[in-house]
N, C-alpha and C. Protein backbone atom coordinates (compact mmCIF):
# COMPACT_ATOMS: atom_id res chain seq x y z
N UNK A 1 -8.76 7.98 -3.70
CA UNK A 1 -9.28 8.62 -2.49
C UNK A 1 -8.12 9.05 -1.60
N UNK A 2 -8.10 10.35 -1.17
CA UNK A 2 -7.38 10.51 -0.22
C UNK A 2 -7.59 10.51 1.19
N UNK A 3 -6.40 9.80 1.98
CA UNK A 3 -7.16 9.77 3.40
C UNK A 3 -6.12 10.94 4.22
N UNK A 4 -7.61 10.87 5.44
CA UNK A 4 -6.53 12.33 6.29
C UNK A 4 -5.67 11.19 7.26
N UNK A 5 -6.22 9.94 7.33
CA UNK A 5 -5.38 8.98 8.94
C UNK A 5 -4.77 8.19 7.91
N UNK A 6 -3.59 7.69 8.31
CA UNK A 6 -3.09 6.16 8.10
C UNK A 6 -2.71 5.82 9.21
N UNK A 7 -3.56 4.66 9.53
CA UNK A 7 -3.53 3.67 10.43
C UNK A 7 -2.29 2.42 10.23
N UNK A 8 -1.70 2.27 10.93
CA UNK A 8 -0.76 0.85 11.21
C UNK A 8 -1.02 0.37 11.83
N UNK A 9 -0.87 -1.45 11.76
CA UNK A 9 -0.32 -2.39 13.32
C UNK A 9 0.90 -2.51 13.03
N UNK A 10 2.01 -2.72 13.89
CA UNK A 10 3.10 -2.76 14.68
C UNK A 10 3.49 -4.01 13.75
N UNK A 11 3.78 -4.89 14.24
CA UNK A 11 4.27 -6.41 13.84
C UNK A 11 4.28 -6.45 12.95
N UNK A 12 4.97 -7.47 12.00
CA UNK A 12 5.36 -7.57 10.53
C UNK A 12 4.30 -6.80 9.61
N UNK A 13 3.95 -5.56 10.12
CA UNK A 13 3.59 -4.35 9.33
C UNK A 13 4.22 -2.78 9.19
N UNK A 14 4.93 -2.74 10.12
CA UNK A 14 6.12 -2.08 10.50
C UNK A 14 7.58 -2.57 11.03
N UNK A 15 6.91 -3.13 12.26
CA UNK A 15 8.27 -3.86 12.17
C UNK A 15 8.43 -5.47 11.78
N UNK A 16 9.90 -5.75 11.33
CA UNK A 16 9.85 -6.72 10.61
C UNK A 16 10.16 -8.19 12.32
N UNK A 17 9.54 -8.42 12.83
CA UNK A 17 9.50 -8.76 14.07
C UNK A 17 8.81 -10.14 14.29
N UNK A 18 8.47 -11.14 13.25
CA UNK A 18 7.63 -12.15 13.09
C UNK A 18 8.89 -13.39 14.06
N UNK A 19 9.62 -13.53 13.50
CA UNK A 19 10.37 -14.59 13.67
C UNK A 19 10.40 -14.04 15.56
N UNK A 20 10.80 -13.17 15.51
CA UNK A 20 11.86 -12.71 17.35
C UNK A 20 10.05 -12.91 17.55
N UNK A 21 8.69 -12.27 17.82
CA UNK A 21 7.64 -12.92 18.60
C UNK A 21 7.42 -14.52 18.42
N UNK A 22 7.65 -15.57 17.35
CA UNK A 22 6.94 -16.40 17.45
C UNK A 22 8.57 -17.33 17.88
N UNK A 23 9.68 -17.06 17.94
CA UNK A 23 10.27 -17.92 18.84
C UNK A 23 10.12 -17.80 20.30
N UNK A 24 9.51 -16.53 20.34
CA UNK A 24 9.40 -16.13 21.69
C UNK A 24 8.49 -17.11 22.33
N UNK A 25 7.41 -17.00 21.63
CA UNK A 25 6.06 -17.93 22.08
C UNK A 25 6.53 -19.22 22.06
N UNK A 26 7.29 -20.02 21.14
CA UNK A 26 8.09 -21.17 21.33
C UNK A 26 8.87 -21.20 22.74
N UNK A 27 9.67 -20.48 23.09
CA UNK A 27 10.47 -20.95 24.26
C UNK A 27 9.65 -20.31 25.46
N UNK A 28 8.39 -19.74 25.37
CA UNK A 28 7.62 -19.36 26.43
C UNK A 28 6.85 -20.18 26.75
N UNK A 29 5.84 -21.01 26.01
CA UNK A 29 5.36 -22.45 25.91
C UNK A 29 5.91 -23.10 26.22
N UNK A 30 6.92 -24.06 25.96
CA UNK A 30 8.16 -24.52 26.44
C UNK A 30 8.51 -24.65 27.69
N UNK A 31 8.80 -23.55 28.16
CA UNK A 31 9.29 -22.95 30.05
C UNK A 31 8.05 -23.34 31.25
N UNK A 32 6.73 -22.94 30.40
CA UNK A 32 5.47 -22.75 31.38
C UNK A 32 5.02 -24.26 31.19
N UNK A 33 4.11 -23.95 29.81
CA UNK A 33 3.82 -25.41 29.90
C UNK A 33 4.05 -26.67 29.40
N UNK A 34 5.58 -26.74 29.28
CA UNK A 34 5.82 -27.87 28.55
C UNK A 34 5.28 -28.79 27.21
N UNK A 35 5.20 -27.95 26.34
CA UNK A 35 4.79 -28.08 25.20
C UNK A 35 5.48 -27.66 24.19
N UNK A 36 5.98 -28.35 23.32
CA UNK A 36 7.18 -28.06 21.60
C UNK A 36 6.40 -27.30 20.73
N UNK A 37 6.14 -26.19 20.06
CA UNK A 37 5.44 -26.05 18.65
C UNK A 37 6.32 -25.89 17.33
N UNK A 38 5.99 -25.93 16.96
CA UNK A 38 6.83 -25.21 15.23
C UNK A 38 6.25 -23.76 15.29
N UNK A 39 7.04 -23.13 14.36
CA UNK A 39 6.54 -21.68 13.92
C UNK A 39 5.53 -21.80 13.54
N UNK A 40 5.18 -22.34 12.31
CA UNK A 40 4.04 -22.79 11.51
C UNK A 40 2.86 -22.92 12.51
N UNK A 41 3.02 -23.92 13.23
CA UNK A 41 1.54 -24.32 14.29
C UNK A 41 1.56 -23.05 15.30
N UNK A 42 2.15 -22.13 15.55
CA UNK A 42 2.26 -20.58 16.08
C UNK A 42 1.56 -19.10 15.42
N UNK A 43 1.87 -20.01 14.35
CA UNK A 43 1.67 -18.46 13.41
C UNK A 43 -0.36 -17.86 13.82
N UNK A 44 -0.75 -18.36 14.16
CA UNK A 44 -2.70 -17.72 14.53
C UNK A 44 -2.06 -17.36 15.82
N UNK A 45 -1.17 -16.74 16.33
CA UNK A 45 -1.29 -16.01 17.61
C UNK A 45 -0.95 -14.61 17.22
N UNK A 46 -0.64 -14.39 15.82
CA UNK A 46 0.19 -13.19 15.41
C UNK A 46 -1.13 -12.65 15.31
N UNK A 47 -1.32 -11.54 15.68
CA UNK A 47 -2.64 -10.64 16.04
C UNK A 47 -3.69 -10.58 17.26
N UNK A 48 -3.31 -11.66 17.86
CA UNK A 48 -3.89 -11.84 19.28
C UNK A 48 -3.01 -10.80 20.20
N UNK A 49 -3.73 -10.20 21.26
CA UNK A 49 -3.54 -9.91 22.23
C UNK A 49 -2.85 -11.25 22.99
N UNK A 50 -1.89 -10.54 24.03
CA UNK A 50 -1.01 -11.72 24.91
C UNK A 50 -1.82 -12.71 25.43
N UNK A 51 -2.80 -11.74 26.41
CA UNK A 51 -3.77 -12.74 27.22
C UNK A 51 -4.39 -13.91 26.41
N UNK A 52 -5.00 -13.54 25.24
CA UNK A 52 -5.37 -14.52 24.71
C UNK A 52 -5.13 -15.66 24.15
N UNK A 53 -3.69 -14.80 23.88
CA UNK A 53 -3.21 -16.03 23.17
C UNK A 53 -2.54 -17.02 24.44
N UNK A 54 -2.37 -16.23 25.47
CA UNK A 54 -1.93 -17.44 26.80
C UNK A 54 -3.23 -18.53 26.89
N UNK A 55 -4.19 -17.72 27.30
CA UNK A 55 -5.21 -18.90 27.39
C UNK A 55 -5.42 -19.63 26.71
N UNK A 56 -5.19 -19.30 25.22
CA UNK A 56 -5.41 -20.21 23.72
C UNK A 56 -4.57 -21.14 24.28
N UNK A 57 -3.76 -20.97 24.87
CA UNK A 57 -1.95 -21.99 24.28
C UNK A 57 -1.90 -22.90 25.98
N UNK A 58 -2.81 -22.11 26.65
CA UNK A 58 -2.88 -22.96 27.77
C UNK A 58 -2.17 -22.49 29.42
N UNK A 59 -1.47 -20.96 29.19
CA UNK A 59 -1.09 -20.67 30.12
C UNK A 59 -2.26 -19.80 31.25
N UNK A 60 -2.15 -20.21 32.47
CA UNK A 60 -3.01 -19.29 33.15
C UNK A 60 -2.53 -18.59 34.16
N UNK A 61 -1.38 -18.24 34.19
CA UNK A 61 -1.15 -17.69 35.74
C UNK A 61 -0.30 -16.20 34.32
N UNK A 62 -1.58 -15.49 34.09
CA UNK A 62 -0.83 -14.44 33.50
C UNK A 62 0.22 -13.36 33.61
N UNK A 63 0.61 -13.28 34.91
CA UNK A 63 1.55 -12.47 35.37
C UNK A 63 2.65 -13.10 35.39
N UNK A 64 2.90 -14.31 35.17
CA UNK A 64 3.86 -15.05 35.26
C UNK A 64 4.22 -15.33 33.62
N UNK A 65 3.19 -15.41 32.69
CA UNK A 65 3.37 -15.70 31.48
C UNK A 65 4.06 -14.30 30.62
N UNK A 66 3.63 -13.28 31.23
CA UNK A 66 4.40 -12.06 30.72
C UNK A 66 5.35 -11.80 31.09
N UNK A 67 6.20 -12.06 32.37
CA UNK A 67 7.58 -11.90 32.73
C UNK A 67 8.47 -13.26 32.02
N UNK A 68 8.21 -14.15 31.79
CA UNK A 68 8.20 -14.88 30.84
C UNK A 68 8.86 -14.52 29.69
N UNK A 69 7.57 -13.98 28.67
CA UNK A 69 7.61 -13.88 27.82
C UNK A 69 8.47 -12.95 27.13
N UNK A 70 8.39 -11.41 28.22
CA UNK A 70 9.35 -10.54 28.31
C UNK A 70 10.87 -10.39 28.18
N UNK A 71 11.11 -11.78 29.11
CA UNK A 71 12.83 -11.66 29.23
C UNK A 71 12.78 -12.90 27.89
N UNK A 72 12.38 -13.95 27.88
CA UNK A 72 12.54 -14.71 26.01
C UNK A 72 12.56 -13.90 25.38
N UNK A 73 11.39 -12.66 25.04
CA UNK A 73 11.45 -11.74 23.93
C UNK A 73 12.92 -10.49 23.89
N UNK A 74 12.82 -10.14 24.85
CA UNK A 74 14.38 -9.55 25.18
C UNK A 74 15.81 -9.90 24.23
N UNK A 75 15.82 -11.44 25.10
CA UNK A 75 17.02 -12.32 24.08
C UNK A 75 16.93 -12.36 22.24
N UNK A 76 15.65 -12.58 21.88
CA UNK A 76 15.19 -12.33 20.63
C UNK A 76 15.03 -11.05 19.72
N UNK A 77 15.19 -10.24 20.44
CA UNK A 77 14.98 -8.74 19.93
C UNK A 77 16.05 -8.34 19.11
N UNK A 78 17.07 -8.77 19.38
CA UNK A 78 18.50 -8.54 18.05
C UNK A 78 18.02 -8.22 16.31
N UNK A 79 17.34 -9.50 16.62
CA UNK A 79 16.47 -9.60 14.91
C UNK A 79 15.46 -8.70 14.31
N UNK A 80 15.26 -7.75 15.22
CA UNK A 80 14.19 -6.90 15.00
C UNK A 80 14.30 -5.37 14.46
N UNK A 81 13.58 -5.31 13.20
CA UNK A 81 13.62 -3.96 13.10
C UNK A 81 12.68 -3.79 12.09
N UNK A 82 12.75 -1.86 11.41
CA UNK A 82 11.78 -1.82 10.83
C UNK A 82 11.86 -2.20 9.12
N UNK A 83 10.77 -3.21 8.58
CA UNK A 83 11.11 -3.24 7.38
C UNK A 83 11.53 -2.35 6.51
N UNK A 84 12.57 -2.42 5.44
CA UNK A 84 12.94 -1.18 4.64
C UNK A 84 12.18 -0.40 4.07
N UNK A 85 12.69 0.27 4.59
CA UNK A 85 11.85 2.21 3.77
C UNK A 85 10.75 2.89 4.89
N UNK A 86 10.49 1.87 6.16
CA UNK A 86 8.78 2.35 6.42
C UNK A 86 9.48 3.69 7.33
N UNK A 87 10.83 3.64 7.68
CA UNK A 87 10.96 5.15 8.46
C UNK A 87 11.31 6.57 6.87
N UNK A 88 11.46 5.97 6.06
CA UNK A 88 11.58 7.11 5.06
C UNK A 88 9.63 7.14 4.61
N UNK A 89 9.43 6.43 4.78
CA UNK A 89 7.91 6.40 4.08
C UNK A 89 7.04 7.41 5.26
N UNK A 90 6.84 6.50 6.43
CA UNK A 90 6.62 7.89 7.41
C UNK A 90 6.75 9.12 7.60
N UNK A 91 8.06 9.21 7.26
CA UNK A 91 8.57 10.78 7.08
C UNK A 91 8.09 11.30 6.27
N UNK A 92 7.42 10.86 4.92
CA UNK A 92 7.14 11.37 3.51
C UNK A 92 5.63 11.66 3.97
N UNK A 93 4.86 10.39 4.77
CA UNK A 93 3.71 10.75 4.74
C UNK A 93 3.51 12.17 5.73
N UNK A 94 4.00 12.16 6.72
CA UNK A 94 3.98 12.90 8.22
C UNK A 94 4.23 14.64 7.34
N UNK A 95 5.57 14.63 6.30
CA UNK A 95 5.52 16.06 5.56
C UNK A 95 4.32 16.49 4.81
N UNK A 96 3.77 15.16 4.38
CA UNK A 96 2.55 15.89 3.09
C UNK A 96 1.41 16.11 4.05
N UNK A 97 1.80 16.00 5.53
CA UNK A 97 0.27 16.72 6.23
C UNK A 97 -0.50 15.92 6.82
N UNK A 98 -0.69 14.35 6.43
CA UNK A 98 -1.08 13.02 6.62
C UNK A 98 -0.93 12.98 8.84
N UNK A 99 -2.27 12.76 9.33
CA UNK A 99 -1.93 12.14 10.46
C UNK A 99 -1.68 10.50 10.75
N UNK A 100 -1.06 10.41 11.87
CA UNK A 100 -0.62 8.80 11.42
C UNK A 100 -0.80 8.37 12.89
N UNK A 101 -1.41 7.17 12.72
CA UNK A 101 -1.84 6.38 14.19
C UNK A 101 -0.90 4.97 14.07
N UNK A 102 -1.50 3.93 15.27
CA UNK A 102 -1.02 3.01 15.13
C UNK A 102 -2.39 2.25 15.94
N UNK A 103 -2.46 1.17 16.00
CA UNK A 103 -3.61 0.55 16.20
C UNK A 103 -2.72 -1.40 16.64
N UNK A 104 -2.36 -1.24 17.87
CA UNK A 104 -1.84 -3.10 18.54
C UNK A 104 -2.43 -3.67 19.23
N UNK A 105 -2.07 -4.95 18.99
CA UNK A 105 -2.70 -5.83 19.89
C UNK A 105 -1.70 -6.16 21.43
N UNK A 106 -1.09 -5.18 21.29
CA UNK A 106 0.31 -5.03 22.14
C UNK A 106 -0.56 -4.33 23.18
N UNK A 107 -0.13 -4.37 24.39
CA UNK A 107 -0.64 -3.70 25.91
C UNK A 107 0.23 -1.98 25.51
N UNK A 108 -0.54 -1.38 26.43
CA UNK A 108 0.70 -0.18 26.28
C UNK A 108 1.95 -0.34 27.23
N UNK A 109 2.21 -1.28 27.94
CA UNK A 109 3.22 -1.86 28.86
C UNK A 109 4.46 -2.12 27.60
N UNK A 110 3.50 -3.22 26.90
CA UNK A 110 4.79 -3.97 25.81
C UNK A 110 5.34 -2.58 25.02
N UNK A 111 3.83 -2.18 24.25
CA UNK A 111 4.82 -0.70 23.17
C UNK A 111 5.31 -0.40 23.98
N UNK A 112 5.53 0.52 25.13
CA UNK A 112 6.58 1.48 25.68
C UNK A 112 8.01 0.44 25.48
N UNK A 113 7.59 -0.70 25.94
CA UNK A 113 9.24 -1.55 26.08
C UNK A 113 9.83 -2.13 24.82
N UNK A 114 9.01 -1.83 24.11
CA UNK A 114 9.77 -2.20 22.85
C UNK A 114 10.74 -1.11 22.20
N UNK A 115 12.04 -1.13 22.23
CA UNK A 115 13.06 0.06 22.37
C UNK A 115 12.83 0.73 20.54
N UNK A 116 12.36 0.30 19.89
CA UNK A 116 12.45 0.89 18.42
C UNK A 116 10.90 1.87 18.64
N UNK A 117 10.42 1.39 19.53
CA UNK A 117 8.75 2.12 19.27
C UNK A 117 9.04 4.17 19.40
N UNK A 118 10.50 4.18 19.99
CA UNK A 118 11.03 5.77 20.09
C UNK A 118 11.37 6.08 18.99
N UNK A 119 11.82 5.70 17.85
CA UNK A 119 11.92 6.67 16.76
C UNK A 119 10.45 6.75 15.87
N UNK A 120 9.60 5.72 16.38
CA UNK A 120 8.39 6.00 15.72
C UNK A 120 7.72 7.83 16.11
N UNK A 121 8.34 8.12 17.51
CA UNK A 121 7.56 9.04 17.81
C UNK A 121 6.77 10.22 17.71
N UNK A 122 8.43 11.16 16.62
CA UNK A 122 8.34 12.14 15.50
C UNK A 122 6.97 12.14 14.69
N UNK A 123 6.83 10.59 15.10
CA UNK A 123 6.08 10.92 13.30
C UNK A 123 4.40 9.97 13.62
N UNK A 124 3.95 9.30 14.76
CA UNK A 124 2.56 8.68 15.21
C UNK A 124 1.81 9.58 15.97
N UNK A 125 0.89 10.28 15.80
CA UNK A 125 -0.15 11.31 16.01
C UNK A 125 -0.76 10.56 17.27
N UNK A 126 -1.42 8.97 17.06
CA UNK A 126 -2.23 8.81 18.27
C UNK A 126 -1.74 6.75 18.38
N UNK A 127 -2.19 6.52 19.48
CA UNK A 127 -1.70 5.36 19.28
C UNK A 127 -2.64 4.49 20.35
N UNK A 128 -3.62 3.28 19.44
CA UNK A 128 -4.27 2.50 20.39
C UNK A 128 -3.73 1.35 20.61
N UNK A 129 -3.41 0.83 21.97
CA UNK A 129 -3.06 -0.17 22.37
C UNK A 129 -4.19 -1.53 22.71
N UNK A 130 -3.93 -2.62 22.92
CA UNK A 130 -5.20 -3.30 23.36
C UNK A 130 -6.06 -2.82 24.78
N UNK A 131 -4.86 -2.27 25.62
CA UNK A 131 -5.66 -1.82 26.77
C UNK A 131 -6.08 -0.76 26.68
N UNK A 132 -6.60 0.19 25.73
CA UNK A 132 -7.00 1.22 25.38
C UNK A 132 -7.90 1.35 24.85
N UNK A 133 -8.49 0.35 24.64
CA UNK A 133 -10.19 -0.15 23.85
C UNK A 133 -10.64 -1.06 24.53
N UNK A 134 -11.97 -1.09 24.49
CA UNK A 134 -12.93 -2.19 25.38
C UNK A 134 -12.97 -3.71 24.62
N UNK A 135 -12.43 -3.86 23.57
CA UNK A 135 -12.06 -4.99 22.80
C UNK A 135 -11.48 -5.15 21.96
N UNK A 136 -10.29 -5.88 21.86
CA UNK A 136 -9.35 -6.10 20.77
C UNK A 136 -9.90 -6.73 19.22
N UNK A 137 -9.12 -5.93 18.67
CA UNK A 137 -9.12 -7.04 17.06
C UNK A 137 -9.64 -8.57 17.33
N UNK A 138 -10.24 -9.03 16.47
CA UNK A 138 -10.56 -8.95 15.45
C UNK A 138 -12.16 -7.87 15.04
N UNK A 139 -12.20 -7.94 16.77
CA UNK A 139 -14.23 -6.43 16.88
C UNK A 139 -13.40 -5.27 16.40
N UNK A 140 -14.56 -4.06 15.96
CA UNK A 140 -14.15 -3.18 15.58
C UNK A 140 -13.83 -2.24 16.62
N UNK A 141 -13.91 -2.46 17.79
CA UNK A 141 -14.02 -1.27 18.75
C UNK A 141 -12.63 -0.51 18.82
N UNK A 142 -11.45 -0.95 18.36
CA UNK A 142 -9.95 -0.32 18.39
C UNK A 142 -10.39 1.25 17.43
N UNK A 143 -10.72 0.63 16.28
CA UNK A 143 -11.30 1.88 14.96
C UNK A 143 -11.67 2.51 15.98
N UNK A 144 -13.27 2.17 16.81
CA UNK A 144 -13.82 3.40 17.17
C UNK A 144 -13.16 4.17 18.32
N UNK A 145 -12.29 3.47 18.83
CA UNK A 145 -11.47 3.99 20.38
C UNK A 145 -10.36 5.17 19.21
N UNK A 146 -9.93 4.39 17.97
CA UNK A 146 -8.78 5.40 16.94
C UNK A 146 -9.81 7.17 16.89
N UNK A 147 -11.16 6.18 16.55
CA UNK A 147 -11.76 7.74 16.37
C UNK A 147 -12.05 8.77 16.81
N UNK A 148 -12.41 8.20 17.85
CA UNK A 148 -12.71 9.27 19.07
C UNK A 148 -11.46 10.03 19.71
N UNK A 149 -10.69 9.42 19.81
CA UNK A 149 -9.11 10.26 19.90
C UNK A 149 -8.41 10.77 19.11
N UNK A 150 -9.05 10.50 18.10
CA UNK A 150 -8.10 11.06 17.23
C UNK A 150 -9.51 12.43 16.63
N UNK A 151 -10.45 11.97 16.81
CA UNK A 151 -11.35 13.51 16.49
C UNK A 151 -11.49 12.94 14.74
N UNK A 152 -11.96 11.93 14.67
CA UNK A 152 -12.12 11.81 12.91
C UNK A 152 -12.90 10.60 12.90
N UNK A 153 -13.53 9.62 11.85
CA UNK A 153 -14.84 9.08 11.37
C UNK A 153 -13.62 8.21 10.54
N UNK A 154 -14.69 6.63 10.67
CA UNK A 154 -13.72 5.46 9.74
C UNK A 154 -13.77 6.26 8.60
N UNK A 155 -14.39 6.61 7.59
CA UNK A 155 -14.39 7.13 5.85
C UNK A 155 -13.02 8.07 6.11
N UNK A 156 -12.91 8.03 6.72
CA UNK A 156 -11.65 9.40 6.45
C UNK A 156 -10.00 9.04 7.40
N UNK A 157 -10.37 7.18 7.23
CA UNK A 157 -8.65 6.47 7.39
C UNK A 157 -8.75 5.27 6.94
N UNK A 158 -7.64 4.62 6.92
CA UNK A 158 -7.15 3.52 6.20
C UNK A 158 -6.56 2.93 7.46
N UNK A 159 -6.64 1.67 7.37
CA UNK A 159 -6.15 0.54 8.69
C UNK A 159 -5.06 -0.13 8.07
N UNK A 160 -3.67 -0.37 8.14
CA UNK A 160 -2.61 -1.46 7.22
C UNK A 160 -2.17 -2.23 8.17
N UNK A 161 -2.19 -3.34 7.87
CA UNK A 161 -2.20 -4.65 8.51
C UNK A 161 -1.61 -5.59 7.94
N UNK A 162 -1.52 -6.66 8.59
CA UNK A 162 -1.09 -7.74 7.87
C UNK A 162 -1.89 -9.53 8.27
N UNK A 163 -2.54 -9.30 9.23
CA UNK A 163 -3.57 -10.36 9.47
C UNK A 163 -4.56 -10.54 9.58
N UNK A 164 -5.92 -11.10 9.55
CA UNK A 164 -6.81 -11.54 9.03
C UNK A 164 -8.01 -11.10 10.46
N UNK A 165 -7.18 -10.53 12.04
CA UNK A 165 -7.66 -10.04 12.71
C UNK A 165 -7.79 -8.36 12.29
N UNK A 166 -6.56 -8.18 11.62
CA UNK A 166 -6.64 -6.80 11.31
C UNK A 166 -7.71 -6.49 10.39
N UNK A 167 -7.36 -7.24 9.08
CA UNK A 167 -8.70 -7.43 8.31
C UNK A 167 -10.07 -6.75 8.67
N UNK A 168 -10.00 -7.63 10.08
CA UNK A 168 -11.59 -8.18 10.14
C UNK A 168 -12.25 -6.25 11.46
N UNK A 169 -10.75 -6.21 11.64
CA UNK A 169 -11.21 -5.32 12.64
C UNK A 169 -11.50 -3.59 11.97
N UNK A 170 -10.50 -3.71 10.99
CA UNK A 170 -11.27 -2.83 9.91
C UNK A 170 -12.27 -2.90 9.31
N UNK A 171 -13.39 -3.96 9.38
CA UNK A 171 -14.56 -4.19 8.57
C UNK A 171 -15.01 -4.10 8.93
N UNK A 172 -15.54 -4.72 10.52
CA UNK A 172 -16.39 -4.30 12.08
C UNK A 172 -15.76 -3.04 12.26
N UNK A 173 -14.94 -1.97 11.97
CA UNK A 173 -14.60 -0.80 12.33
C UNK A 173 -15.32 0.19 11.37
N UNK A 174 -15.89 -0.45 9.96
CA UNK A 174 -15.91 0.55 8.75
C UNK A 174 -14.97 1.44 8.20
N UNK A 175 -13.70 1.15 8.34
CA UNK A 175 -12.77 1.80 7.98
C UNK A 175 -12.28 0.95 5.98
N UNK A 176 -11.56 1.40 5.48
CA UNK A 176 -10.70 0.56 4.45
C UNK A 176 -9.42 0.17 5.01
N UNK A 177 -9.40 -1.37 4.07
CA UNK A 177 -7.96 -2.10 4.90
C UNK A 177 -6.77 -2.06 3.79
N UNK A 178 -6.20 -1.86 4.35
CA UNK A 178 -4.27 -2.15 3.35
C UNK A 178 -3.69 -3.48 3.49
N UNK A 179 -3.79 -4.44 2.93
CA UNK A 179 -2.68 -5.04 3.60
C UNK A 179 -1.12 -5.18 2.73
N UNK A 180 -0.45 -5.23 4.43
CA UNK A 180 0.66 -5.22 4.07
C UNK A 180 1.47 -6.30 3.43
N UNK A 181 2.53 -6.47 3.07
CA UNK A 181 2.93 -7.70 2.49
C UNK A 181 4.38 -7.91 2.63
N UNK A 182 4.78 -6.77 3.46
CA UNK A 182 6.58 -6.68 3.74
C UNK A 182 7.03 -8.00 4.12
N UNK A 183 5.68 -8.94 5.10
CA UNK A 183 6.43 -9.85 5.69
C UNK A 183 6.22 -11.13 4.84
N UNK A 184 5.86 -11.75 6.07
CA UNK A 184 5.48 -13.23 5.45
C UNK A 184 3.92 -12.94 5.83
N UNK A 185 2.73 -13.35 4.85
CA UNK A 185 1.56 -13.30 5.16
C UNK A 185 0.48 -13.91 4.44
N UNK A 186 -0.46 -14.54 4.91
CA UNK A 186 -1.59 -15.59 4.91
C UNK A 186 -2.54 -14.91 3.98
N UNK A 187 -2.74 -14.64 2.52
CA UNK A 187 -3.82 -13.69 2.24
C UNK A 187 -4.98 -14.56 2.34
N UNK A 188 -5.12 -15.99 2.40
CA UNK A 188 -6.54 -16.41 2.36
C UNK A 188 -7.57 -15.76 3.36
N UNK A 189 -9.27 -15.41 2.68
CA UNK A 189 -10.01 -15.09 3.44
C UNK A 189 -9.83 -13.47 3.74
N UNK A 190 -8.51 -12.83 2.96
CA UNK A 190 -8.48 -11.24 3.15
C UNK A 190 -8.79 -11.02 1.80
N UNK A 191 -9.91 -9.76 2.07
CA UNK A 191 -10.10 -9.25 0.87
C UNK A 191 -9.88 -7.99 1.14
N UNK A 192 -8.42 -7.15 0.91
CA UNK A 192 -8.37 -6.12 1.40
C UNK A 192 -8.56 -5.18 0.34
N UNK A 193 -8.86 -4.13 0.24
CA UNK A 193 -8.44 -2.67 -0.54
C UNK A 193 -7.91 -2.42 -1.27
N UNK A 194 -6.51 -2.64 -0.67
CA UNK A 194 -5.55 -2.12 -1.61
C UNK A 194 -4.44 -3.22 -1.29
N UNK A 195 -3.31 -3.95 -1.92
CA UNK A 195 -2.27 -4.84 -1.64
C UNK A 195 -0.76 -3.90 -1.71
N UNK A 196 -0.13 -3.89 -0.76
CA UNK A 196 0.88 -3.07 -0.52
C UNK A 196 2.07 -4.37 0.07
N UNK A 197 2.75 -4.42 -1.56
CA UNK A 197 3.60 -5.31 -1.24
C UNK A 197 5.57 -4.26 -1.17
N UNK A 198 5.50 -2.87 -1.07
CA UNK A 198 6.29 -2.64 -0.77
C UNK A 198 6.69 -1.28 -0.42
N UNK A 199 6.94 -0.57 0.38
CA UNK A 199 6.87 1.08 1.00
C UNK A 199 6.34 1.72 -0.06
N UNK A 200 7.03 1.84 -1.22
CA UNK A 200 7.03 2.27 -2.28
C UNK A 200 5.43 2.71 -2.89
N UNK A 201 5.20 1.25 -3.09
CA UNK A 201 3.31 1.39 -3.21
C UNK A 201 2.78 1.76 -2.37
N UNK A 202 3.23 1.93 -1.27
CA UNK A 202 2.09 2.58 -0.06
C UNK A 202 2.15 3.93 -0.23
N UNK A 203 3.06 4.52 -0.75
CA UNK A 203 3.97 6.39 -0.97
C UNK A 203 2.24 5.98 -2.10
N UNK A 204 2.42 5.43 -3.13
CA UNK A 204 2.07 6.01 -4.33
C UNK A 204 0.64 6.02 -4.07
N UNK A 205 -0.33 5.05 -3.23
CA UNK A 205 -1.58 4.55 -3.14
C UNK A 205 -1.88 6.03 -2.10
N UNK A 206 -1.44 6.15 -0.82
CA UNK A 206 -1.80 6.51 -0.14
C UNK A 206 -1.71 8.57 -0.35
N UNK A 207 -0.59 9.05 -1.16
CA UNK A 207 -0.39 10.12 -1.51
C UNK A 207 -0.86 10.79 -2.98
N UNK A 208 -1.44 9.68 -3.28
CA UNK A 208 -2.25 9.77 -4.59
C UNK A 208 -3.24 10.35 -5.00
């Protein structure tokens, strides 16, 4: 099947960025509310929206938890970039005609400040943020906020992801899911589409 959208999330689906967010959330926890985690006992915040995952983790004075989190994530950002190939893969898809979105659980505050989200630019057609839909992942309403802006129907895009919110938000969306596999990732409980364990297969699945 060919699709006219490919959909992305951001985080260890483009960029390779797992470790720099979840130490972040470590020394942000830490600062606010005095609490140690491991990565491991962190890792179910990867697909949450901020807010939520503050309240999950126990922070409530949210304006304070994002300046926070901001300048920790800052220091951490060294480590960050995009897994190999996905800016040659973009480019390949963006020539054969392909529109290309992005779909986060990121505010549009965070994307703008995330300094790599500018070479995405060339080449992302539309881009939903969490504050840009009436409900975040894991509901489908991001899909339908993708659709309506973008002027196109789930049957005619693909969602690539890498967590089990993404999953789920492509299924409540009616869209088909990709998942990705560049990073480190949890497949229990995903039953996705198609398994895209490297740029390469995504060129061949998606241009096929």
């Amino acid at each position: 099947m060919r699709y006219q959208h490919i959909v992305f999330d951001i985080d260890n689906t483009l960029l390779d960025s797992e470790t720099a967010l979840l130490t972040t959330w470590q020394q942000t926890l830490q600062h606010i509310v005095g609490k140690s985690y491991t990565i491991d006992q962190l890792r179910p915040i990867l697909g949450m929206t901020g807010a939520i995952a503050m309240t999950t983790y126990g922070i409530t004075d949210l304006p304070t938890g994002y300046k926070v989190w901001g300048e920790y994530y800052m220091t951490n950002h060294k480590s960050v970039d995009f897994f190999p190939g996905v800016m040659e893969m973009l480019q390949k898809l963006k020539e054969s005609g392909l529109k290309l979105g992005v779909i986060t659980s990121r505010k549009r505050s965070e994307y703008d400040a995330e300094p790599l989200m500018k070479e995405l630019e060339p080449y992302i057609d539309t881009i939903i943020c969490s504050d840009n839909t009436p409900r975040p992942k894991p509901d489908g309403a991001p899909i339908e906020s993708y659709c309506r802006v973008a002027k196109t129907t789930p049957s005619e895009m693909i969602y690539i992801g890498d967590t089990f919110n993404d999953f789920m938000c492509a299924r409540n969306g009616g869209c088909h899911f990709g998942l990705s596999e560049l990073g480190v990732v949890e497949k229990e409980k995903i039953e996705a589409d198609y398994y895209f364990d490297s740029t390469e297969k995504m060129l061949e699945i998606l241009l096929g």
